[in-house]
Structure formats: structure tokens, C-alpha cells
Protein backbone atom coordinates (compact mmCIF):
# COMPACT_ATOMS: atom_id res chain seq x y z
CA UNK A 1 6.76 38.64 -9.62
CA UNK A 2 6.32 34.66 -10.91
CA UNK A 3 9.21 32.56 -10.70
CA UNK A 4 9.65 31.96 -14.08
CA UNK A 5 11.15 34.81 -15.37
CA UNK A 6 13.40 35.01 -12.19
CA UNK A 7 14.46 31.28 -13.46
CA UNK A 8 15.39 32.60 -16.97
CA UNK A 9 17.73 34.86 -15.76
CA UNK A 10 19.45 32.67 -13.63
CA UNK A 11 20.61 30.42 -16.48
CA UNK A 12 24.32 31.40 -15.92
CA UNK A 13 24.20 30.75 -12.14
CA UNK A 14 22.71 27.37 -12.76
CA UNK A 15 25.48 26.41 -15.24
CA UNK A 16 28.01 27.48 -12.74
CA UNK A 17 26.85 25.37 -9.60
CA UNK A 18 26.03 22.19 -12.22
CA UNK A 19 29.95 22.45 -13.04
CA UNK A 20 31.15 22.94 -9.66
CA UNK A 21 28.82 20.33 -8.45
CA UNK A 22 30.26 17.86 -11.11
CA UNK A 23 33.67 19.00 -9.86
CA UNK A 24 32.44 17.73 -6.35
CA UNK A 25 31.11 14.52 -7.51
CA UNK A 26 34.47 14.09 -9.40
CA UNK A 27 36.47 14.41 -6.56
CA UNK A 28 34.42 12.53 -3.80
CA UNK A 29 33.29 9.61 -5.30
CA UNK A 30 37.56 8.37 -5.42
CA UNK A 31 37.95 9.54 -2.16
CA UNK A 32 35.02 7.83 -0.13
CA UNK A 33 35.68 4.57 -2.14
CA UNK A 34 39.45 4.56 -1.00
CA UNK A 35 37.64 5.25 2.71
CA UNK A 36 35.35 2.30 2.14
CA UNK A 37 38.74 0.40 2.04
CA UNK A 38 41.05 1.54 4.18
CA UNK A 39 38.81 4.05 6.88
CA UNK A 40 35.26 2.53 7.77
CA UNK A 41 34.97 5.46 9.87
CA UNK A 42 36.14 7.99 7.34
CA UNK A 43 33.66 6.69 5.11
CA UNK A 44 30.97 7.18 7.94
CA UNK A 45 31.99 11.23 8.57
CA UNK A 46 33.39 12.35 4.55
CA UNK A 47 29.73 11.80 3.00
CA UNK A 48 28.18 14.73 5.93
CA UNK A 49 31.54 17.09 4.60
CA UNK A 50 30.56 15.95 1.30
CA UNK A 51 27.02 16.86 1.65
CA UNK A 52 27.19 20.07 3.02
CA UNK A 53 29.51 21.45 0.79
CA UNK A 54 27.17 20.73 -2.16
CA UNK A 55 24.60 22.23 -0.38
CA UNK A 56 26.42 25.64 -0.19
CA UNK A 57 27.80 24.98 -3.72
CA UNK A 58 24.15 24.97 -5.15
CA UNK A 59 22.57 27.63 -2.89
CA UNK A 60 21.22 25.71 -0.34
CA UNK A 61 20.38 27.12 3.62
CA UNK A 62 19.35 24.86 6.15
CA UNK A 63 17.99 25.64 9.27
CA UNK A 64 17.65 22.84 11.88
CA UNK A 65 15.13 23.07 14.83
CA UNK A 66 14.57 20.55 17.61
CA UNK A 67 17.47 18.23 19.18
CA UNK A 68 18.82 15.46 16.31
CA UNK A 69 19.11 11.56 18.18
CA UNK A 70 22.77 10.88 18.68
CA UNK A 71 22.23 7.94 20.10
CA UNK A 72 23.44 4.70 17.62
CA UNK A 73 21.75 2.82 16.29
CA UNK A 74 18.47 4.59 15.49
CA UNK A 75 16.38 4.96 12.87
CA UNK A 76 14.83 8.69 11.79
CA UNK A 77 11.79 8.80 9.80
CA UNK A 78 11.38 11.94 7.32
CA UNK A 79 8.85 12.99 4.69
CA UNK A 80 10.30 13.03 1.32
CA UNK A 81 10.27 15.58 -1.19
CA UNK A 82 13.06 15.60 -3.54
CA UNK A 83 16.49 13.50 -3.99
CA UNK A 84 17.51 17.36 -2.75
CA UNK A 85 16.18 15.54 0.71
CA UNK A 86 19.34 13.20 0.87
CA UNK A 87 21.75 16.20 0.52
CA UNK A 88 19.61 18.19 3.42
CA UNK A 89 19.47 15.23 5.79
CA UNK A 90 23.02 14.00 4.79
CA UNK A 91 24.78 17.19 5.69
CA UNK A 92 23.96 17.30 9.38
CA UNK A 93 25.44 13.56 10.59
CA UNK A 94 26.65 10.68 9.73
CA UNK A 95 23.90 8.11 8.41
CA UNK A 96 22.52 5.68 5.99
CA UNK A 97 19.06 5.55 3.76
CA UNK A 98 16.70 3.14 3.06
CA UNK A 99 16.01 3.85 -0.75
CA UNK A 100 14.14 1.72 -3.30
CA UNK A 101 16.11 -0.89 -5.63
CA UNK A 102 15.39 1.27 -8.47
CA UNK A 103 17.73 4.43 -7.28
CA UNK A 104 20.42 2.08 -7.59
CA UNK A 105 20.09 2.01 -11.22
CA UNK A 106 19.92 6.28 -11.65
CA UNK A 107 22.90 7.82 -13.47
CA UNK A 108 25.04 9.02 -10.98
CA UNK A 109 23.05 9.19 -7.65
CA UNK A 110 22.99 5.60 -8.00
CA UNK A 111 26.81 5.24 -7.15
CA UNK A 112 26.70 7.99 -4.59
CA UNK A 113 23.94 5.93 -2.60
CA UNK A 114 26.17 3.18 -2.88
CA UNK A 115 29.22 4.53 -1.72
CA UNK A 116 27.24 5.71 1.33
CA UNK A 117 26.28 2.51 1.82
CA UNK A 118 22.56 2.78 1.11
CA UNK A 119 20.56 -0.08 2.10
CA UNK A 120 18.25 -0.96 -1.42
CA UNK A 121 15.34 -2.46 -0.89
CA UNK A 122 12.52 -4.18 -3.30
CA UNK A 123 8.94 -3.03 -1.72
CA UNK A 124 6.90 -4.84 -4.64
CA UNK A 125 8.51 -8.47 -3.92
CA UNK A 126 7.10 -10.18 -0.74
CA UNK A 127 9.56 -13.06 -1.55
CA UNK A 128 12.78 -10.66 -0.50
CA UNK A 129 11.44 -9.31 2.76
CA UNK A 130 13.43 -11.43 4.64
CA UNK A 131 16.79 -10.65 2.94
CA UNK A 132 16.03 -6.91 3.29
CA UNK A 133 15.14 -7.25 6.86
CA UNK A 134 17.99 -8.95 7.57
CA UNK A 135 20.47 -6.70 6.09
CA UNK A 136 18.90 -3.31 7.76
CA UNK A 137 18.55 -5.27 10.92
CA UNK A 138 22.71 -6.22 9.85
CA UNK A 139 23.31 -2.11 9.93
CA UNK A 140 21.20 -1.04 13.11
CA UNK A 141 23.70 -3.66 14.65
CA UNK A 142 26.42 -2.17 13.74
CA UNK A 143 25.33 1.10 15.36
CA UNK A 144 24.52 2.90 12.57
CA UNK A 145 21.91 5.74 12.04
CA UNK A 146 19.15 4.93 9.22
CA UNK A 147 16.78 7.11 7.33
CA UNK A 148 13.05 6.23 6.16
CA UNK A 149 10.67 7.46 3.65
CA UNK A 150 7.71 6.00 5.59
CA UNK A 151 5.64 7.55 2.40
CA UNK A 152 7.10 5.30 0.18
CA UNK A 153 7.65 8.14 -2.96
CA UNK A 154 7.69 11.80 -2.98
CA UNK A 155 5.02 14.20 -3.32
CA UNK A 156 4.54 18.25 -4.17
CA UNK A 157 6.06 19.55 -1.21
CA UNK A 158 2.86 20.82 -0.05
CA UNK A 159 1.62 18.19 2.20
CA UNK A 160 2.83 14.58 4.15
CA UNK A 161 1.16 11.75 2.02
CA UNK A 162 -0.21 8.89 4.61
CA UNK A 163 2.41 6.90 5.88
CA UNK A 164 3.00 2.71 5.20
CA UNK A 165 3.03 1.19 8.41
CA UNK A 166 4.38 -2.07 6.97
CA UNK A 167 7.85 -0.16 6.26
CA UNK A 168 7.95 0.32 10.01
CA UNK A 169 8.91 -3.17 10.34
CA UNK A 170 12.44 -1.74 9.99
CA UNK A 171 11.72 -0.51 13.54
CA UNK A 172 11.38 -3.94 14.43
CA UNK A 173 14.07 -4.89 13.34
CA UNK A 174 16.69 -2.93 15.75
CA UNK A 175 14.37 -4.04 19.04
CA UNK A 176 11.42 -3.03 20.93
CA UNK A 177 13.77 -0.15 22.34
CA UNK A 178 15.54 1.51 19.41
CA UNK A 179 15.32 4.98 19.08
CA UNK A 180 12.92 6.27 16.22
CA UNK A 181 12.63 10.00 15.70
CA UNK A 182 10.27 11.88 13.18
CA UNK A 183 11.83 14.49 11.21
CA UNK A 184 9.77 16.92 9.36
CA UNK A 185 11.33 19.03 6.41
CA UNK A 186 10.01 21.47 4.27
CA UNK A 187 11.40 23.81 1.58
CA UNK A 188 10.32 27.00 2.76
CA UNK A 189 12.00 30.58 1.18
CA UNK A 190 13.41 31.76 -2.26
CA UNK A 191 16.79 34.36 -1.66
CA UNK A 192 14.82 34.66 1.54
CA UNK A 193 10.95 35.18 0.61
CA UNK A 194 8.66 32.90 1.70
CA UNK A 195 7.63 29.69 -1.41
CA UNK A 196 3.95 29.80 -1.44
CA UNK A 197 1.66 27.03 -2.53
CA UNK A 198 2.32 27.51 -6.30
CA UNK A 199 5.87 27.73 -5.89
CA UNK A 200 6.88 24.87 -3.82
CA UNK A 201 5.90 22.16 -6.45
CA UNK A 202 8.92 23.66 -8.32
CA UNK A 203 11.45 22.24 -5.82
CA UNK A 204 10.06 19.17 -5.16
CA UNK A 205 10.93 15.89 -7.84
CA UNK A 206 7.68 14.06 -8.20
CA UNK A 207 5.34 12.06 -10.28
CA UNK A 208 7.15 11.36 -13.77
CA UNK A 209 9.36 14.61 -13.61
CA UNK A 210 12.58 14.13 -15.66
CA UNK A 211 16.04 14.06 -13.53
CA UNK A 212 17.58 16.46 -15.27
CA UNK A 213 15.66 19.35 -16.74
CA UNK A 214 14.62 19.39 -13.20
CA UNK A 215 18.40 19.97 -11.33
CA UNK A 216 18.56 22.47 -13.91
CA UNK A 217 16.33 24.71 -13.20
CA UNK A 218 16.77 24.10 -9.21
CA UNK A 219 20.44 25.13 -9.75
CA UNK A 220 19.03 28.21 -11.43
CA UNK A 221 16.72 28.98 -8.58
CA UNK A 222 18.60 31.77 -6.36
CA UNK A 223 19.49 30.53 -2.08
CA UNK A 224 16.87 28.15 -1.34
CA UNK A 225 15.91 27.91 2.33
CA UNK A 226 14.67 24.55 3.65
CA UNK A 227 13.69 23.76 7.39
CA UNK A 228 14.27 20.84 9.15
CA UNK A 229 12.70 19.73 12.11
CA UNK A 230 13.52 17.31 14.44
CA UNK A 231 10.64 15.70 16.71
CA UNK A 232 10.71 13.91 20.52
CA UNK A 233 12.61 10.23 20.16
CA UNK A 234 9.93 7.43 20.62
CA UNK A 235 10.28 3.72 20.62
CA UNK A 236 7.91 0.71 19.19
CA UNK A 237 7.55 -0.02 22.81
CA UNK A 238 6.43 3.05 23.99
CA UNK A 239 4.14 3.48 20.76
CA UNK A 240 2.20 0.07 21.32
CA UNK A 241 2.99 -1.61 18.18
CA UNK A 242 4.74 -0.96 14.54
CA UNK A 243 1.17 0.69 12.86
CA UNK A 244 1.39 2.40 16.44
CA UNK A 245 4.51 4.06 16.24
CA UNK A 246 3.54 4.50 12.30
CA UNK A 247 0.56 7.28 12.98
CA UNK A 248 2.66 8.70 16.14
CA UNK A 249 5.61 9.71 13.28
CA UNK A 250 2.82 10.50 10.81
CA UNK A 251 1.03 12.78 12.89
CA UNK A 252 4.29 14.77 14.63
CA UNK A 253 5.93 14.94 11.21
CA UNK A 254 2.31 16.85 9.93
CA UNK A 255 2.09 19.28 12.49
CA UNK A 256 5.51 19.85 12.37
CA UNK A 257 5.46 20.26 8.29
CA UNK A 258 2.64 22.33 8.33
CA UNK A 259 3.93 24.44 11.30
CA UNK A 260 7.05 25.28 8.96
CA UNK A 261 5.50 25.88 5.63
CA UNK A 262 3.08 28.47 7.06
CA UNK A 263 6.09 29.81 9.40
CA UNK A 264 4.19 29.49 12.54
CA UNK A 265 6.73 28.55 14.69
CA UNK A 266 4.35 27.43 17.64
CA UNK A 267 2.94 24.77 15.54
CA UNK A 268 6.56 22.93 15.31
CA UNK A 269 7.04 20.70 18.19
């Protein structure tokens, strides 16, 4: 059976998880900017309870593999897929992203990074490298966790685009000894059959796709299933360099990606 027609009859289950996921954004968004005032550490742990409970709103399983860095500060390095990634990655800890200026402008999502305190950077002006260094170097001292997109954009969900070393100078940034783990995640079943090559472009938010024709027919989807996989902790030291510990993430994060979309389990490590 194609997906389509299971989408069209799903219209009524996608209107349902848009409300209650309006409902959710309704109610958070007050709460974790009264947390950013009075509760720094509140405003650390809501946004994972937050997360989560969109994610089971909307029909969203994840399975987590592998041992997640608690150490802090650290910085974890993902392929990207979807703005569905944030929710995935958001739900199982406390953390901050790294997200191009522009998502700060996006109707919506662009508050929500905010209040999470996402760290917006400007990859197309040379001239404000220093600024942005400077404030991610700013968080890692703090102790927090950050999150990459060493790809630099998202993709079809079919494959792990090559990786820009020069983003790695975040790494740098936190010391020669801060803890950098790949994370590989993957959209991977549909109400619990496994998304095939043709399918898995229909998840994933790519290219010029349109916002919001596109979380409509996600919502309509049925239980998603997406895997997340977290590789061995490595440092720039250890790696030998920033385009070093670049290709070590790249390559981990591909075997692990395609070990989970073809559900050989072996192949994850």
C-alpha cells in the first residue's frame, strides 16, 4: 500500500495533534520565559518535559541506543533531517543548538529556539566569526551541552551529506579536551513497518519544502519511529586536529545511520 492514501485518511488525526500541539506551545512558551527569569535551572530541565510530551502528542517513538555524554560541557554532533530533529534530540536531556540566524526569524519555532536559548549563528559572514565564537565558547563555559549540524542544512533522510569541518571550530572553542560525541538519527518505521527509500523523503524538511503543508501531513502520518544513536565520546585532541575530529564524527555518524535505516543492528556502533 503507498503512503498517500494512508495520509488522506489520517486528515482528522492530523488536525487533532496540530491543536493539541498548539495547546502545548500555548502553555510552554509563558512558562519557560517566567523560568528564564526566576529558575535558570528550570529553564535548563522544562524544554526536555516540553519536548517529549510533543513528541507523544504527535505520534512520535524514540528509541535510543548507545550511552548519551553526561558530562558538561560537551558538544554532540548529529545529522540533520527535519526541525522534527530538535524535538527528538531535545526530549532526552537538557541542551542547547547551534542553528542558523535565519531560524530565528521562522513563525513560531523561532521563539521556541530562543527561549531555549539557541545559540544563532551567521555562516555566510566571515566578519561575525569572532562574535559567534565567542558566545558558544560563553555557553560551553557555563557547562552547558550543545548540539551541531556539522552538515550545515538538511537533506532526504536517506543519507549523511559530507560534513563542514570549519563548523568544528566550535570544538575548539570549549578546549583541546571537551567531550564531542557523534549522534546518528534516522527516521526508521511507520505504525511500526519499516520507511523504505521512497518513503523517508516524506518525513524529512528539505530543499524549498514549505513549513506548513509539510507539519501537516507529518501530523497525519500514523506513530512514527525514529532511532537515535549515540557514538564513543572523542576529543579534538585525541582526533589530531578540528578537520580530524570532523571525518572521525562523519564517518561513525554514517555507519551508524546506515546501520539503522537498513535495521542491521551490527552495523551501529
Amino acid at each position: 500500500m503507498s503512503v498517500e492514501p494512508v495520509l488522506r485518511l489520517h486528515r482528522g488525526l492530523a488536525a487533532s495533534r496540530l491543536a493539541g500541539f498548539f495547546v502545548m506551545v500555548a502553555v510552554g512558551i509563558p512558562i519557560q520565559a517566567l523560568l528564564l527569569v526566576v529558575w535558570s535551572r528550570g529553564a535548563d530541565l522544562f524544554p526536555a518535559w516540553f519536548h517529549k510530551t510533543v513528541l507523544k502528542l504527535i505520534g512520535v517513538k524514540v528509541k535510543v541506543t548507545g550511552t548519551p555524554c553526561r558530562t558538561q560541557p560537551a558538544l554532540l554532533v548529529c545529522n540533520h533531517t527535519s526541525y522534527m530533529d530538535i524535538l527528538v534530540l531535545g526530549s532526552l536531556m537538557p541542551l542547547t543548538f547551534i542553528a542558523k540566524r535565519e531560524v530565528a526569524t521562522w513563525p513560531g519555532f523561532g521563539l521556541l529556539a530562543k527561549l531555549q536559548r539557541t545559540v544563532f549563528v551567521d555562516r555566510t559572514r566571515r566578519t561575525d566569526a569572532g562574535a559567534q565564537r565567542d558566545a558558544i565558547a560563553d555557553r560551553l563555559k557555563a557547562g552547558g551541552t550543545l548540539v551541531l549540524f556539522p552538515e550545515g542544512t538538511t537533506n532526504d533522510g536517506n543519507r549523511v551529506l559530507p560534513f563542514k569541518s570549519a563548523l568544528f571550530a566550535v570544538a575548539e572553542s570549549g578546549g583541546q579536551s571537551l567531550p564531542v560525541q557523534p549522534i546518528a538519527l534516522a527516521y526508521t518505521r511507520l505504525d511500526g513497518m519499516p520507511i523504505g527509500r521512497a518513503y523517508r523523503p516524506m518525513i524529512a524538511w528539505y530543499g524549498d519544502m514549505d513549513l506548513g503543508p509539510h507539519l501537516w501531513r507529518l501530523l497525519g502520518m500514523g506513530v512514527i519511529t525514529v532511532e537515535v544513536h549515540f557514538a564513543p565520546v572523542r576529543t579534538i585532541a585525541e582526533s589530531g586536529g578540528r578537520k580530524a575530529l570532523a571525518k572521525s564524527c562523519e564517518t561513525a555518524i554514517g555507519l551508524a545511520f546506515e546501520g539503522l535505516i537498513s535495521g542491521r543492528p551490527s552495523d551501529v556502533r
